[in-house]
Protein backbone atom coordinates (compact mmCIF):
# COMPACT_ATOMS: atom_id res chain seq x y z
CA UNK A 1 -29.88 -15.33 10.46
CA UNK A 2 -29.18 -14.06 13.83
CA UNK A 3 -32.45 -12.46 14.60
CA UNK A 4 -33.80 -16.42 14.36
CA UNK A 5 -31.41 -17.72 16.29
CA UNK A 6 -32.51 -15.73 18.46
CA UNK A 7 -35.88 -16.26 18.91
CA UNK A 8 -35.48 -20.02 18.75
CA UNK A 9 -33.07 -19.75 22.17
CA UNK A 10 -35.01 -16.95 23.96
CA UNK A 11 -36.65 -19.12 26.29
CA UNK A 12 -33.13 -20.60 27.13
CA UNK A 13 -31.79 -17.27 27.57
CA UNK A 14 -34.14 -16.41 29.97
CA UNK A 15 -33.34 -19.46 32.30
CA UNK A 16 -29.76 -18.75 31.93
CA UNK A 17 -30.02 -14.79 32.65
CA UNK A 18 -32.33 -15.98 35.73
CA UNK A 19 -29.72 -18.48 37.07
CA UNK A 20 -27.23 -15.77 36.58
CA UNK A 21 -28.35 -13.17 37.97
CA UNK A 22 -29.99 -15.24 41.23
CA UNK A 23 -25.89 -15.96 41.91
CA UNK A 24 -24.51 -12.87 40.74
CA UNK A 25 -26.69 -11.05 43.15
CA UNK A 26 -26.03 -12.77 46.00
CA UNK A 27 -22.83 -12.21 45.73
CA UNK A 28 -23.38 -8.39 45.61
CA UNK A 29 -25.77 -8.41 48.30
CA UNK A 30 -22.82 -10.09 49.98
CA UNK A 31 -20.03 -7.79 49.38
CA UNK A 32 -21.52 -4.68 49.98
CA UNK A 33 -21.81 -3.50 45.82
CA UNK A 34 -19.14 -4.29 44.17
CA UNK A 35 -19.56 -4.57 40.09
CA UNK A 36 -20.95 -8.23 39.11
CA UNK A 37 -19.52 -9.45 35.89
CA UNK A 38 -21.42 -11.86 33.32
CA UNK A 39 -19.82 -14.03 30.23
CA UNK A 40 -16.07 -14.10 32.19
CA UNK A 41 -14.42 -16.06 29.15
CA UNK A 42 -13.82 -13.33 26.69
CA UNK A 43 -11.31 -14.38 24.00
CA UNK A 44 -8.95 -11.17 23.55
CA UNK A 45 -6.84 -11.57 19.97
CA UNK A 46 -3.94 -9.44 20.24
CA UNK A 47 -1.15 -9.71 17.22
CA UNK A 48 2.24 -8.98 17.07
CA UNK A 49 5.00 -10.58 15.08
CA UNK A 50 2.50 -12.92 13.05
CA UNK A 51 2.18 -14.88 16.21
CA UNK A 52 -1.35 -14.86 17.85
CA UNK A 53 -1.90 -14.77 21.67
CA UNK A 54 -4.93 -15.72 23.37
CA UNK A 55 -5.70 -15.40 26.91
CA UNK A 56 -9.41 -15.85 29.17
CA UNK A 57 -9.76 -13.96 31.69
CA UNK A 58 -12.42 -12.49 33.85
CA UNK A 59 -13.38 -9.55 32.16
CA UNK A 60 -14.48 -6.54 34.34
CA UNK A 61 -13.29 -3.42 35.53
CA UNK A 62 -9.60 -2.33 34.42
CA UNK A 63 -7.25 -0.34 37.26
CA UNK A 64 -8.57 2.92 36.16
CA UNK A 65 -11.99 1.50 36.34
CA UNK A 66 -13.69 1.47 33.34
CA UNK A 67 -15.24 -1.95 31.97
CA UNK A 68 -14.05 -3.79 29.39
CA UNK A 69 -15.48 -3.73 26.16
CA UNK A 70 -17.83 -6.64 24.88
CA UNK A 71 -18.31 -7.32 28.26
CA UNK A 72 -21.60 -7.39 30.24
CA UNK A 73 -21.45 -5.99 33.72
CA UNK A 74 -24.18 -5.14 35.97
CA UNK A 75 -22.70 -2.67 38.83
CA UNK A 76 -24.21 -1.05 41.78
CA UNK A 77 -24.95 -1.04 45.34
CA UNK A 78 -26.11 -4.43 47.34
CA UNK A 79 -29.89 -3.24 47.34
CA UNK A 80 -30.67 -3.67 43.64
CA UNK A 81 -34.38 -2.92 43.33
CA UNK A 82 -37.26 -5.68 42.16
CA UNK A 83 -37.91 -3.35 39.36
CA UNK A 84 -34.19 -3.43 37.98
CA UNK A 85 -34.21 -7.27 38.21
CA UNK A 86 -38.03 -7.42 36.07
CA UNK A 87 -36.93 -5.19 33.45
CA UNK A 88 -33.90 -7.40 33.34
CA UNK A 89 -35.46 -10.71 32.47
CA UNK A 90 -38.21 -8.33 30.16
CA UNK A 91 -34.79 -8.07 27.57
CA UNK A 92 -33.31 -11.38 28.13
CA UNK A 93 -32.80 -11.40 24.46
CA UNK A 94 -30.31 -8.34 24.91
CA UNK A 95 -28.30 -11.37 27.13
CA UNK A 96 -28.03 -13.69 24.63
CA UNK A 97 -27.14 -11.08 21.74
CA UNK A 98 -24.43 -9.80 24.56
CA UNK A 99 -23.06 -13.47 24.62
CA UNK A 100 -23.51 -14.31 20.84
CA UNK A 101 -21.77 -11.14 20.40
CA UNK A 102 -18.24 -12.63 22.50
CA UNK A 103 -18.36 -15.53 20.33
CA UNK A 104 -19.37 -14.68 16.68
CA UNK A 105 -16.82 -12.14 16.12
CA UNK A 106 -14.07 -14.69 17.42
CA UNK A 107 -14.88 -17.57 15.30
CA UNK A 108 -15.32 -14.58 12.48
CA UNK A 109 -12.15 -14.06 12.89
CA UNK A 110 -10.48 -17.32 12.73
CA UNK A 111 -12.37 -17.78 10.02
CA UNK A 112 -11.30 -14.96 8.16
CA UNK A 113 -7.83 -15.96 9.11
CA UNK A 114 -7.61 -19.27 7.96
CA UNK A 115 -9.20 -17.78 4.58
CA UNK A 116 -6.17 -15.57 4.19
CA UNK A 117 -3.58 -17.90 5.58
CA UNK A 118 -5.19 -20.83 2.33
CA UNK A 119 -6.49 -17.62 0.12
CA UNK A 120 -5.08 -16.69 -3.00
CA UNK A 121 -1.72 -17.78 -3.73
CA UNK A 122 -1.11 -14.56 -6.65
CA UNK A 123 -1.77 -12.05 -3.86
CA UNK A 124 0.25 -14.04 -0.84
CA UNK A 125 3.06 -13.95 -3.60
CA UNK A 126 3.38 -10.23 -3.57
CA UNK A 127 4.73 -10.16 -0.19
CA UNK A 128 7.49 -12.93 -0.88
CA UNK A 129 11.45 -12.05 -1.59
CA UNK A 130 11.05 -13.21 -4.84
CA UNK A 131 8.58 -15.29 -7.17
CA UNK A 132 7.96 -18.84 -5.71
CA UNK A 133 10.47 -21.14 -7.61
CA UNK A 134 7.68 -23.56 -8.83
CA UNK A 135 5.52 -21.29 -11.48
CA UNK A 136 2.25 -19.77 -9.42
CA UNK A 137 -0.25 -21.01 -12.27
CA UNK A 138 1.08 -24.78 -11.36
CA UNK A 139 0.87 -23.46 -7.36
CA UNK A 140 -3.01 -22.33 -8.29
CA UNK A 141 -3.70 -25.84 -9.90
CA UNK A 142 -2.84 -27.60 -7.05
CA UNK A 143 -3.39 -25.90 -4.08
CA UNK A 144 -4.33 -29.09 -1.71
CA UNK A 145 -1.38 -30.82 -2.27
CA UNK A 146 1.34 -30.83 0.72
CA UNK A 147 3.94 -29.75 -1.84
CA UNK A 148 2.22 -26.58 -2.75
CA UNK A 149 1.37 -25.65 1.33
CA UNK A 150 4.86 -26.33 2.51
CA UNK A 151 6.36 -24.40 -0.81
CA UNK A 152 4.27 -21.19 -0.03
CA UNK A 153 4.79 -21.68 4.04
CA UNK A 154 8.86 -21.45 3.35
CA UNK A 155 8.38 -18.28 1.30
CA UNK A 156 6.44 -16.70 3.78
CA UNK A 157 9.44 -17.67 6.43
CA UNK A 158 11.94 -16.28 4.31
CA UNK A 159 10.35 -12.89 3.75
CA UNK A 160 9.48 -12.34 7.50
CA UNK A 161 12.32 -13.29 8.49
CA UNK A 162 14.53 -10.98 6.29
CA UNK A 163 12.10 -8.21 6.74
CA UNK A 164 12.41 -8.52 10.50
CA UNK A 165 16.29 -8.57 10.14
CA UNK A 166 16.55 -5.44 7.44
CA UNK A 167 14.33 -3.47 10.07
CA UNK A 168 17.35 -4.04 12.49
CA UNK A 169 20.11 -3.95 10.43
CA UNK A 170 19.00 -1.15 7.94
CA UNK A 171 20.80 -2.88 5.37
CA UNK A 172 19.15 -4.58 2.42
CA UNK A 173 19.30 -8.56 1.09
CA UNK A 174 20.50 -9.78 -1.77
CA UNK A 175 18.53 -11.82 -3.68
CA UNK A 176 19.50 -14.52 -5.62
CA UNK A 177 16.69 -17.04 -7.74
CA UNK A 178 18.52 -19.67 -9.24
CA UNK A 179 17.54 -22.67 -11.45
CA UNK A 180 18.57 -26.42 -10.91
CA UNK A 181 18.96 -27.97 -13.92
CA UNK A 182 18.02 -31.46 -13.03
CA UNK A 183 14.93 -30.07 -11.53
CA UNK A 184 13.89 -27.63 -9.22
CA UNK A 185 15.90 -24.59 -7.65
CA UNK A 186 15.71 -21.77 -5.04
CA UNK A 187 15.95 -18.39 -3.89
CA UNK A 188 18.62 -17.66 -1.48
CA UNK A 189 18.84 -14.24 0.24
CA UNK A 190 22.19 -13.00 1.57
CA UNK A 191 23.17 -9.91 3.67
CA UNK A 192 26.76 -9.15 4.03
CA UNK A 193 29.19 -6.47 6.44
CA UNK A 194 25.81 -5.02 7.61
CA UNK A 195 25.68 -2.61 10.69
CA UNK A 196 24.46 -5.19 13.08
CA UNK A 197 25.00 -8.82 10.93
CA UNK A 198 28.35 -9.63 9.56
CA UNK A 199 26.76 -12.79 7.36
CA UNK A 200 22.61 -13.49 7.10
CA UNK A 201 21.61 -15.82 4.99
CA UNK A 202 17.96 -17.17 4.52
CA UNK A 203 17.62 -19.87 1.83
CA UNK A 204 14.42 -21.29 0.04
CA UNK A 205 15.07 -24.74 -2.24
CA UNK A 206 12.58 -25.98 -3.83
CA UNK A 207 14.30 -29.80 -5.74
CA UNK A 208 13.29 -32.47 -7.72
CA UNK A 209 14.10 -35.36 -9.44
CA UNK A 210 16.24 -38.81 -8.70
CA UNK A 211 17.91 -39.61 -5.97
CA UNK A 212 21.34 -40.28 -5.95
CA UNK A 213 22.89 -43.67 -4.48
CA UNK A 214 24.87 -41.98 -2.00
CA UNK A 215 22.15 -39.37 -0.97
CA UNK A 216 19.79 -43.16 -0.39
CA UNK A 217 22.28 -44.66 1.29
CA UNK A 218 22.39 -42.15 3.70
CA UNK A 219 18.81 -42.38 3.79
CA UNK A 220 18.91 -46.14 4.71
CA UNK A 221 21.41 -45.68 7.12
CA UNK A 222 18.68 -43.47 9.47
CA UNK A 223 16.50 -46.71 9.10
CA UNK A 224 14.52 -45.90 5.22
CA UNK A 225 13.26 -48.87 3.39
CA UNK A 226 13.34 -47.35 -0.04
CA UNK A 227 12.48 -49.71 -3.23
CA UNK A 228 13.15 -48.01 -6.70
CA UNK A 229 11.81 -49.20 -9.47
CA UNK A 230 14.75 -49.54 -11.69
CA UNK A 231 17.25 -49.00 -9.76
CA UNK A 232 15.35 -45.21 -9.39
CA UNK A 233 13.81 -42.78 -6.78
CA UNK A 234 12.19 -40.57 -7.41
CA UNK A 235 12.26 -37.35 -5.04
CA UNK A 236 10.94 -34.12 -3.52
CA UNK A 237 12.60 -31.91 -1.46
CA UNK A 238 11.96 -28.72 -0.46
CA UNK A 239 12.89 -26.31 2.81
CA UNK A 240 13.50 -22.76 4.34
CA UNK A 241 16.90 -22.62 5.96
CA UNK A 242 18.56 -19.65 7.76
CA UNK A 243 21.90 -18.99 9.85
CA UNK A 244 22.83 -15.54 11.03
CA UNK A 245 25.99 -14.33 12.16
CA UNK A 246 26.19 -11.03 14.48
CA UNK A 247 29.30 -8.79 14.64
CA UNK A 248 28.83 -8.22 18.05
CA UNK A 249 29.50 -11.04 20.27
CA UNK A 250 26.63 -10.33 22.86
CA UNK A 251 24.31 -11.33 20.07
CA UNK A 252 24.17 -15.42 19.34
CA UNK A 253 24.03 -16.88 16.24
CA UNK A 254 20.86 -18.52 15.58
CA UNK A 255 19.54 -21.48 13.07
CA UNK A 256 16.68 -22.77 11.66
CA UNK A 257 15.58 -25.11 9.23
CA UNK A 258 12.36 -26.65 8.40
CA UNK A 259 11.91 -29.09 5.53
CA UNK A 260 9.55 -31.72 3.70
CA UNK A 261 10.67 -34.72 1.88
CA UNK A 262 9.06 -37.02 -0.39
CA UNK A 263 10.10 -40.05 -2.47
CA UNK A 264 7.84 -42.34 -5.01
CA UNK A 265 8.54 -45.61 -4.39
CA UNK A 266 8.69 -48.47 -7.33
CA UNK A 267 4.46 -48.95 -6.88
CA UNK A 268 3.80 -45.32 -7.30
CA UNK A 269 3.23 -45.04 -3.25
CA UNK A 270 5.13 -41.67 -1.92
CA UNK A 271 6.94 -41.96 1.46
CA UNK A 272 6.95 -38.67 2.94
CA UNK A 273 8.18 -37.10 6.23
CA UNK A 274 9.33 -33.73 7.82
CA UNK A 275 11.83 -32.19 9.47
CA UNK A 276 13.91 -29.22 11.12
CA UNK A 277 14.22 -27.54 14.19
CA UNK A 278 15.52 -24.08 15.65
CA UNK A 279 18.71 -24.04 17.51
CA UNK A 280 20.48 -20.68 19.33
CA UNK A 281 24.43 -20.73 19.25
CA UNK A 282 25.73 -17.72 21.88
CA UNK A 283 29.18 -16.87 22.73
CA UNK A 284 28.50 -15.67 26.38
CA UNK A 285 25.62 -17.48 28.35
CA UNK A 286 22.81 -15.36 29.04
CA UNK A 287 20.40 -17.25 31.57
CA UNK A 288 17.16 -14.43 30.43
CA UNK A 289 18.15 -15.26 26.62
CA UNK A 290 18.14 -19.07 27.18
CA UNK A 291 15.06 -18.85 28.56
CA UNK A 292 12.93 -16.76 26.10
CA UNK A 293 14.00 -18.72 23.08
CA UNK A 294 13.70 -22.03 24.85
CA UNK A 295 10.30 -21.10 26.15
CA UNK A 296 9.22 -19.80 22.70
CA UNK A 297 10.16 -23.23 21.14
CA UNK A 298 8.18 -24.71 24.27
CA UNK A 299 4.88 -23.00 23.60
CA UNK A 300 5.02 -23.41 20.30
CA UNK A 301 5.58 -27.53 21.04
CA UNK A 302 2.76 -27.79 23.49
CA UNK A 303 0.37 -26.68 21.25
CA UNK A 304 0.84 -30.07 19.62
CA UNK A 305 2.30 -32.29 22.27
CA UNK A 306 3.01 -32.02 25.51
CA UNK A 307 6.22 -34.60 25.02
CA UNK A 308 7.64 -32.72 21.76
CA UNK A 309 9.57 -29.72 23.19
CA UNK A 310 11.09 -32.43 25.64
CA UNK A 311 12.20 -35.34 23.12
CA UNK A 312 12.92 -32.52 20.18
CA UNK A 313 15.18 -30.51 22.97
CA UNK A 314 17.11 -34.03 23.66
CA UNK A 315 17.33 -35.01 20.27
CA UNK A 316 19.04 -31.41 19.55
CA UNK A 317 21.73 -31.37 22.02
CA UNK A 318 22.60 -34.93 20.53
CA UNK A 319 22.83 -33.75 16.72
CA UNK A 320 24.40 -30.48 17.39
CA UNK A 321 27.26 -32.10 18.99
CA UNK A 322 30.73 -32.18 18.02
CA UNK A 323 32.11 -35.13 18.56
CA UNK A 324 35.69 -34.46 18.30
CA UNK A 325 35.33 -31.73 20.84
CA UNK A 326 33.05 -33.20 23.17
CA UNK A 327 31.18 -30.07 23.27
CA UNK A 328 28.14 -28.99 21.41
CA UNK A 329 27.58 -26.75 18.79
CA UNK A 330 25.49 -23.97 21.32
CA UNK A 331 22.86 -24.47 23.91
CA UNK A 332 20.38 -26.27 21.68
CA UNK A 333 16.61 -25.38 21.18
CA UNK A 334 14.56 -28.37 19.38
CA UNK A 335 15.35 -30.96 16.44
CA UNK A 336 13.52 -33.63 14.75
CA UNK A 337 13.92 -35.18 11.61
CA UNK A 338 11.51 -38.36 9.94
CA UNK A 339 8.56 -36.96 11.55
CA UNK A 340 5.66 -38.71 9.66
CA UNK A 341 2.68 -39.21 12.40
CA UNK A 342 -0.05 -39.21 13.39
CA UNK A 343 -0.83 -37.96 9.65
CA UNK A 344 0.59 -35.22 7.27
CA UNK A 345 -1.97 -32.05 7.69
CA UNK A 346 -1.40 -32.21 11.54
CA UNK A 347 2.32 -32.82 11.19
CA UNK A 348 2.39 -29.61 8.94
CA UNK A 349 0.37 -27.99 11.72
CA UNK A 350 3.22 -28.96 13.98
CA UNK A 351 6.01 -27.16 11.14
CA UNK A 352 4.13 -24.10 11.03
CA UNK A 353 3.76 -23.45 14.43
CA UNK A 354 7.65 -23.95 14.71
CA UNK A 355 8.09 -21.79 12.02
CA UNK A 356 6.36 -19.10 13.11
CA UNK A 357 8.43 -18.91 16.08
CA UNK A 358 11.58 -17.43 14.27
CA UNK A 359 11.21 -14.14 14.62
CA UNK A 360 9.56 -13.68 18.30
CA UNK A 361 12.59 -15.99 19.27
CA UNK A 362 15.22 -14.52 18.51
CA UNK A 363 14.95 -10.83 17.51
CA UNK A 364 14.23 -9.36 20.60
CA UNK A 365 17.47 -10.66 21.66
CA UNK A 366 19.00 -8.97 18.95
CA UNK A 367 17.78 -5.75 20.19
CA UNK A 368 18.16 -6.63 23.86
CA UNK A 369 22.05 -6.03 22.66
CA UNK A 370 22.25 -4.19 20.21
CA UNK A 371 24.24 -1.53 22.18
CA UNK A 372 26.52 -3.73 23.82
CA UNK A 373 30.43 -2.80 24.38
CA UNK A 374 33.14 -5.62 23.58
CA UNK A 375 36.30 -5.87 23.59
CA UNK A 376 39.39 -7.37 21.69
CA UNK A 377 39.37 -10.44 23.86
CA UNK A 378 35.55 -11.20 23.57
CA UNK A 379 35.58 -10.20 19.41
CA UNK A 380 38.82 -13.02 19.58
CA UNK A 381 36.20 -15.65 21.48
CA UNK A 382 33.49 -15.24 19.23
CA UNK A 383 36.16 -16.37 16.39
CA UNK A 384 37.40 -18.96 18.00
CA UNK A 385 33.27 -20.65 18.63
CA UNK A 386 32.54 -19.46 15.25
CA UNK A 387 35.85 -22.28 14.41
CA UNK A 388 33.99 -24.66 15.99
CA UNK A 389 30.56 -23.71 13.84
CA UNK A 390 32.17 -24.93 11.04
CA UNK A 391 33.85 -27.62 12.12
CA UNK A 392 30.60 -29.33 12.66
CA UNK A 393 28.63 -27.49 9.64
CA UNK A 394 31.08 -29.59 7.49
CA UNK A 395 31.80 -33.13 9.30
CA UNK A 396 28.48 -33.73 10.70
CA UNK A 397 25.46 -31.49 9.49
CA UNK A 398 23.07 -33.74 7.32
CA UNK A 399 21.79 -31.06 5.38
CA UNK A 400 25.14 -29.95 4.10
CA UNK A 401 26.39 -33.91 3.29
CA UNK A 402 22.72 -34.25 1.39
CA UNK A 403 23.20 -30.79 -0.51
CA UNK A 404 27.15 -32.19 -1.14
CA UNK A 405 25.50 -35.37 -2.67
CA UNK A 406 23.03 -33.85 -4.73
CA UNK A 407 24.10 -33.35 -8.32
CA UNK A 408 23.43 -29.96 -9.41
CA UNK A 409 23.14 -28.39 -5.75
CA UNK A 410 23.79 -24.72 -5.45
CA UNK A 411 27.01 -24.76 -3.50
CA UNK A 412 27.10 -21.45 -2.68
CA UNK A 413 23.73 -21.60 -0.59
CA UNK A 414 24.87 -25.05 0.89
CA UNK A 415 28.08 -22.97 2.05
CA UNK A 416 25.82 -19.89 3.10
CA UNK A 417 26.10 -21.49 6.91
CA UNK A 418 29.51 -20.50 7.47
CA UNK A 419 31.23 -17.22 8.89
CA UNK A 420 32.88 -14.70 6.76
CA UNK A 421 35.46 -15.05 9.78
CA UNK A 422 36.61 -17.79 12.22
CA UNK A 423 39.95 -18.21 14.20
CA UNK A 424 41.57 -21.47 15.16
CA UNK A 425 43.79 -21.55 18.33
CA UNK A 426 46.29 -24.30 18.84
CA UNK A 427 45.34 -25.67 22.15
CA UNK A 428 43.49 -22.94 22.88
CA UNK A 429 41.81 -22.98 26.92
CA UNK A 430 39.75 -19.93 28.52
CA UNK A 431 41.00 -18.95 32.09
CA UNK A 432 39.72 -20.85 34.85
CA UNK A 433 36.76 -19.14 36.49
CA UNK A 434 36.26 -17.15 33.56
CA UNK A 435 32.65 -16.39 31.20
CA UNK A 436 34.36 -18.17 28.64
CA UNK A 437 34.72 -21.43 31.06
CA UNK A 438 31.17 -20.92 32.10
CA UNK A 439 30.12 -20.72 28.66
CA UNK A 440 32.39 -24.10 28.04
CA UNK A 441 30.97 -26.11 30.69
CA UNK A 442 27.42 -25.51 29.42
CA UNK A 443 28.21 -26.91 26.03
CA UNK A 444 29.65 -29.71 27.61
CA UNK A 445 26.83 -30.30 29.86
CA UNK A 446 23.97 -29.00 28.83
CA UNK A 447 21.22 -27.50 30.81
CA UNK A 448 17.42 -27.69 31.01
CA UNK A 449 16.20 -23.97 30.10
CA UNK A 450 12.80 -23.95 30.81
């Protein structure tokens, strides 16, 4: 197939090798020999962390020298000889299989990735915490419905996210698959008194069936026209949800939850939206922290519009706020809930980019302190912001008032948000000029990041 693409474009390739080379060459004659370098936008793929980086750059010679693989340089001194340039443009061919050879492999690639990331659902499944709670023979039957992607896109969350955190801790999850009985159910994983994490917990839920009056009301109230038929809705829910609590209080707490709703309305049509976001909760400010997890957010947000990290870093400082306190819950990252446009496949686009971002995020923070020293005074701070954690985790977080509502719930993962520990201080203020006053007037102003 490639030889005749060839042959049809050899002609072509000769023109373009010509034109090349005619510049290229000047600009050697020019600067006394310096290597001349040909196809400049070489896609490099490096992975790390399930996240994929790509940079162009002008591919040439590295520090030590040597050329670049897959590149196609032409080095030497100014005087290049007629000769050189004739058998050149004899093997244009050997130009075009040069370039074809930057670009095939690359969209190979994607390919082959996309295959994997939509490819069998049986062998995905081995790599999960725990069986998928919907059966993988109903999963296999109906693999292009949003249900089924978002299902196997939480499981995948869940395991590489507790993976990543059993690396660090060296302890082990506890897994716990557990059936609703009105429909649906979850798996929620649970390390406790670990070496680095006093309390991780990183739920899956996977629920179905009729929504409650309350649990619609609350729905209405955020501006939901919802028509039953029968007084009934009918609903989906499903979502990966994590909060981790470090002993040592250098390390923040972080959170994350990504989710996917869906309700059949009284003429069969579904209503269906998204939501979640990724928020970091420290107990000492750390400017080089803020930034990396702020700017991971970003990147991941750009990708899909440049006005999301923005708005969804805005609307986060507003929900994570306790109101009684005047203060918010940490220093924010992104939030959005209701997100239904422009359509669903590039809205999920949008949630797995996010979610992709929870490990690269936070856990080199973790490891940035994992060695810290702290003393009495710092451990009794980090109890008395962990008392604030749960003051809003149980008057204001929608999740938890939804879960609450929700007949059948598992109350034990709804709960899993909260501390083993916390500390309440009548009238308790840090000392003027202190990094427990600097860390107070950031929650009560917050700051741009990035």
């Amino acid at each position: 197939m490639a030889s005749i693409v060839l042959l049809s474009v050899k002609q072509t390739a000769q023109t373009k090798a010509k034109r090349c080379l005619g510049s290229r060459l000047k600009g050697l004659a020019g600067a006394g020999g310096p290597s001349a370098t040909f196809l400049p936008e070489r896609e490099w793929l490096s992975k790390g962390l399930n996240l994929r980086f790509m940079s162009h750059g002008t591919a040439g010679r590295s520090a030590a020298g040597t050329t670049r693989r897959g590149a196609l340089a032409f080095s030497g001194a100014a005087a290049v000889t007629a000769a050189a340039v004739v058998g050149f443009l004899a093997n244009a061919n050997h130009f075009q299989r040069a370039e074809m050879a930057t670009t095939i492999p690359q969209k190979a690639k994607k390919k082959k990735e996309e295959e994997e990331e939509e490819g069998d659902i049986a062998q995905r499944c081995r790599g999960f915490m725990s069986v998928p709670v919907t059966d993988i023979s109903v999963l296999e039957k109906r693999t292009d419905e949003m249900s089924t992607k978002m299902e196997m896109l939480i499981m995948e969350t869940q395991a590489e996210f507790c993976k990543a955190l059993e690396e660090v801790d060296g302890g082990t999850f506890k897994v716990d698959k557990w059936q609703r009985k009105e429909g649906g159910g979850g798996i929620s994983c649970v390390m406790q008194d670990g070496k680095v994490f006093e309390k991780a917990g990183v739920n899956v839920s996977v629920v179905f069936g009729y929504l409650t009056e309350e649990a619609a009301k609350q729905m209405r109230s955020r501006g939901k026209v919802l028509k039953g038929k029968d007084g009934k809705l009918p609903f989906c829910a499903m979502g990966v949800s994590s909060v981790i609590h470090p002993k040592n209080p250098h390390i923040p707490t972080v959170h994350f939850n990504y989710r996917y709703f869906e309700i059949e309305e009284e003429d069969g049509s579904k209503q269906w939206w998204f939501g979640g976001g990724t928020d970091l909760t420290p107990v000492y400010i750390d400017r080089e922290d803020a930034f990396l997890f702020h700017n991971t957010l970003k990147e991941a947000c750009d990708k899909h519009h440049p006005k999301y990290y923005a708005d969804f870093k805005k609307w986060c400082d507003r929900y994570f706020y306790v109101r009684h306190r005047g203060e918010t819950r940490g220093i924010g990252g992104i939030f959005f809930d209701d997100l239904d446009s422009p359509n669903q496949e590039e809205v999920f686009s949008f949630i797995k980019s996010c979610a992709r971002t929870v490990v690269p995020c936070y856990l080199p923070i973790v490891k940035k302190h994992l060695n810290d020293s702290f003393t009495q005074e710092e451990k009794d701070w980090q109890q008395v912001r962990r008392g604030r954690y749960v003051e809003f985790n149980l008057v204001y977080d929608r999740g938890v008032k939804f879960g609450l509502a929700t007949p059948g719930s598992r109350i034990e993962s709804i709960l899993m948000s909260l501390p083993l520990t916390a500390r309440w201080e009548f009238m308790h203020e840090p000392g003027k000029g202190s990094r427990e006053a600097e860390m107070l007037e950031v929650l009560r102003n917050p700051k741009e990041w990035v």
